[in-house]
Protein backbone atom coordinates (compact mmCIF):
# COMPACT_ATOMS: atom_id res chain seq x y z
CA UNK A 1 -50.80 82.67 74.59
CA UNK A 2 -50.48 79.13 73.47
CA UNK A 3 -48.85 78.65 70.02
CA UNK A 4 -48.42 75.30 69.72
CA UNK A 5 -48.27 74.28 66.27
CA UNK A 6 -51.28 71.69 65.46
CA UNK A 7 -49.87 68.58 63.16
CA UNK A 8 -52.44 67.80 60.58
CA UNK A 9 -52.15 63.67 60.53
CA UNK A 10 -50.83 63.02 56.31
CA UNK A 11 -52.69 60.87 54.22
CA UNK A 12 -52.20 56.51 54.92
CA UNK A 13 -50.81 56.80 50.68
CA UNK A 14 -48.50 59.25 51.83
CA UNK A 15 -47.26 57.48 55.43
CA UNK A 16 -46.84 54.08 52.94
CA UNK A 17 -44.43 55.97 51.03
CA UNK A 18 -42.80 57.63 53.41
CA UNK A 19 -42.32 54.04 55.13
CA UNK A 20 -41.34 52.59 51.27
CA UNK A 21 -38.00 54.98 51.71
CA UNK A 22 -37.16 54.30 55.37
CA UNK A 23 -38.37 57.52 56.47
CA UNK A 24 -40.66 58.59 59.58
CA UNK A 25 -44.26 57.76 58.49
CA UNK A 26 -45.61 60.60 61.18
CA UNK A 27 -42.84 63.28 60.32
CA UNK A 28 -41.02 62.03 57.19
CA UNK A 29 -37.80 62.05 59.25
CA UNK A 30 -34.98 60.81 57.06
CA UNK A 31 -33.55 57.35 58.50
CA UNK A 32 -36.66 57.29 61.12
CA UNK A 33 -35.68 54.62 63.44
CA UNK A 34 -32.64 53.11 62.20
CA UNK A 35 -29.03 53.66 63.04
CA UNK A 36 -28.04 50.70 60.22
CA UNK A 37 -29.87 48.02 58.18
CA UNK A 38 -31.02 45.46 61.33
CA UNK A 39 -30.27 48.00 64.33
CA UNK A 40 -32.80 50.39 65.33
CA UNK A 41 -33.66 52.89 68.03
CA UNK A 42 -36.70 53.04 70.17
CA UNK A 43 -37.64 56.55 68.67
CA UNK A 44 -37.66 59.04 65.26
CA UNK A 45 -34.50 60.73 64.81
CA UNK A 46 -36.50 63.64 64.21
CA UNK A 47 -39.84 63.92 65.83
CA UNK A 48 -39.42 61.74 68.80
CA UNK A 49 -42.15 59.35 68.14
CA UNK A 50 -41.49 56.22 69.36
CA UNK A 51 -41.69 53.46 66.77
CA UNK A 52 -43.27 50.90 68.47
CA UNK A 53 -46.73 52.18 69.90
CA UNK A 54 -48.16 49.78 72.40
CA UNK A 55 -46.58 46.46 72.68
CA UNK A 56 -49.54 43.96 71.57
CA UNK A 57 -48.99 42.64 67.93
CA UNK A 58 -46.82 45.73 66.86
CA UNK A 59 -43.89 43.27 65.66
CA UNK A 60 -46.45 41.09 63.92
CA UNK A 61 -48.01 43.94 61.61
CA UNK A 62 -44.54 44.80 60.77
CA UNK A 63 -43.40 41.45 59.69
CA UNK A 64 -46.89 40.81 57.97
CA UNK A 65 -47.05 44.17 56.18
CA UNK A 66 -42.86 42.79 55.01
CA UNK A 67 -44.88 39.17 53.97
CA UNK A 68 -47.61 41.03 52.28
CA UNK A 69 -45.09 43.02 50.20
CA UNK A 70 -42.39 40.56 49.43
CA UNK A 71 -45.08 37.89 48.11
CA UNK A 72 -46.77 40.44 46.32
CA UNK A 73 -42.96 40.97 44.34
CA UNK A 74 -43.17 37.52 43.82
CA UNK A 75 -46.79 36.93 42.75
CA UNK A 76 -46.19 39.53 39.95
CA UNK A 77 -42.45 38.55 39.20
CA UNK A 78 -43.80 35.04 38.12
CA UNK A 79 -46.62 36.34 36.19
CA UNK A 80 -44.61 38.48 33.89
CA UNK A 81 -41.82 35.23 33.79
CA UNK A 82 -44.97 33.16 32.78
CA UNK A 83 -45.85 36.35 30.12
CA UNK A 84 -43.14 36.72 28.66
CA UNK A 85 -41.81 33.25 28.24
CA UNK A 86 -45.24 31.67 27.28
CA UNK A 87 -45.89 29.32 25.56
CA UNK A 88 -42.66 27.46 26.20
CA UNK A 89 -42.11 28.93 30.12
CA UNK A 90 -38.66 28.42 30.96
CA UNK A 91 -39.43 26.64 34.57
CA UNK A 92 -35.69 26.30 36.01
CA UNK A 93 -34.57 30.03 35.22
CA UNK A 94 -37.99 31.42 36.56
CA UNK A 95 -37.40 29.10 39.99
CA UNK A 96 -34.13 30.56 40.21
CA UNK A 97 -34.92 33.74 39.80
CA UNK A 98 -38.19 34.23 41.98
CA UNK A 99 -36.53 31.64 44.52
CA UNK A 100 -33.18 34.25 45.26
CA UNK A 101 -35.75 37.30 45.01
CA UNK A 102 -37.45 35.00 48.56
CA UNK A 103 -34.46 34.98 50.24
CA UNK A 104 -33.16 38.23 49.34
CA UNK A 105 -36.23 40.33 49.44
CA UNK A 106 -37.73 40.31 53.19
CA UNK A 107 -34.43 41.08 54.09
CA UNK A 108 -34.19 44.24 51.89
CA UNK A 109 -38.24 44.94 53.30
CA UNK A 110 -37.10 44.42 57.12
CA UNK A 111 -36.61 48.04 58.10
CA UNK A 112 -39.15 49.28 55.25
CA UNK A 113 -41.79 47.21 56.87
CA UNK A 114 -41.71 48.77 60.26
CA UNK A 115 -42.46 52.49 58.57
CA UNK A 116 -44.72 51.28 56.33
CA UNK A 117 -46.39 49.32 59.47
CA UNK A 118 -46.42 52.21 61.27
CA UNK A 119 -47.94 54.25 58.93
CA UNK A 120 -50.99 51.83 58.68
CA UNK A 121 -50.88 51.73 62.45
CA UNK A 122 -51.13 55.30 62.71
CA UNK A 123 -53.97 55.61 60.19
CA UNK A 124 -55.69 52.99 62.34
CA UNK A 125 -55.11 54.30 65.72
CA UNK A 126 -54.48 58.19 65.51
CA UNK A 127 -51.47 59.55 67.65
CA UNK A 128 -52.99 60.39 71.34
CA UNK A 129 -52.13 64.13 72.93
CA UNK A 130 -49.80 62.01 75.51
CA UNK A 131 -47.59 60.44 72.69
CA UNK A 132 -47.45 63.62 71.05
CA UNK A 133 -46.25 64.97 74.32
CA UNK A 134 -44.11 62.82 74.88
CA UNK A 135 -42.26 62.81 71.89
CA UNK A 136 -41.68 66.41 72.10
CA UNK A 137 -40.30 65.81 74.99
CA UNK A 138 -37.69 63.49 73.86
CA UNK A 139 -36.70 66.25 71.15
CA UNK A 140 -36.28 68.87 73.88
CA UNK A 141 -34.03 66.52 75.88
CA UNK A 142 -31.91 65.16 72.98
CA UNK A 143 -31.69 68.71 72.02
CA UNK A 144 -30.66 70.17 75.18
């Protein structure tokens, strides 16, 4: 008798926030993929998944999904500088401010931006029986 335990695939809201704290989008894995801030491994700490799918355009999404969200920062961190500072908006300080937050922000996004990639790629393209399989087998041989 086969009882093999049948993952239902979680919401794309709930694989974005998973990704928004560094965790597996698939499994919720704590850490997912990274060993430190800019080093990663090639699969989930915890499920076995490996992180990057197929190897067309999976680096891309990643770095657009970390464009998409830093700008968005941005776009709304001028708007309430310009909102709160109208009529007279104070132009250097707001510069300043939303200019650091460009540097300093896709760096902070870089490993959030591969699980919340992956979590959109996953939604996309559901996880096939052989990736499944094959990530349970990578658990049973790290575990063994």
């Amino acid at each position: 008798m086969n009882t093999t335990a049948v993952r239902v695939r979680p919401g794309l809201i709930h694989m974005l926030l998973r990704g928004l704290f560094r965790r597996c989008a698939w499994c919720g894995g704590k850490g997912a993929f990274f060993i430190s801030w800019f080093k990663r491994d090639d699969r989930c700490h915890t499920c076995g998944l490996l992180w990057q799918r197929r190897l067309e355009g999976f680096e891309l999404g990643a770095m657009t999904m970390n464009v998409m969200v830093s700008y968005g920062v941005l776009l709304a961190g001028m708007g309430v500088g310009v909102f709160l500072t109208y009529p007279d908006v104070a132009v250097v300080p707001l510069l300043a401010v939303v200019g650091s937050l460009a540097i300093i922000l896709p760096i902070f996004m870089y490993p959030i931006s591969y699980g919340m990639w992956l979590g959109v790629d996953i939604f996309m393209r559901d996880l096939e029986p052989a990736e499944l399989a094959d990530a349970a087998a990578a658990v049973a041989a790290k575990t063994q």
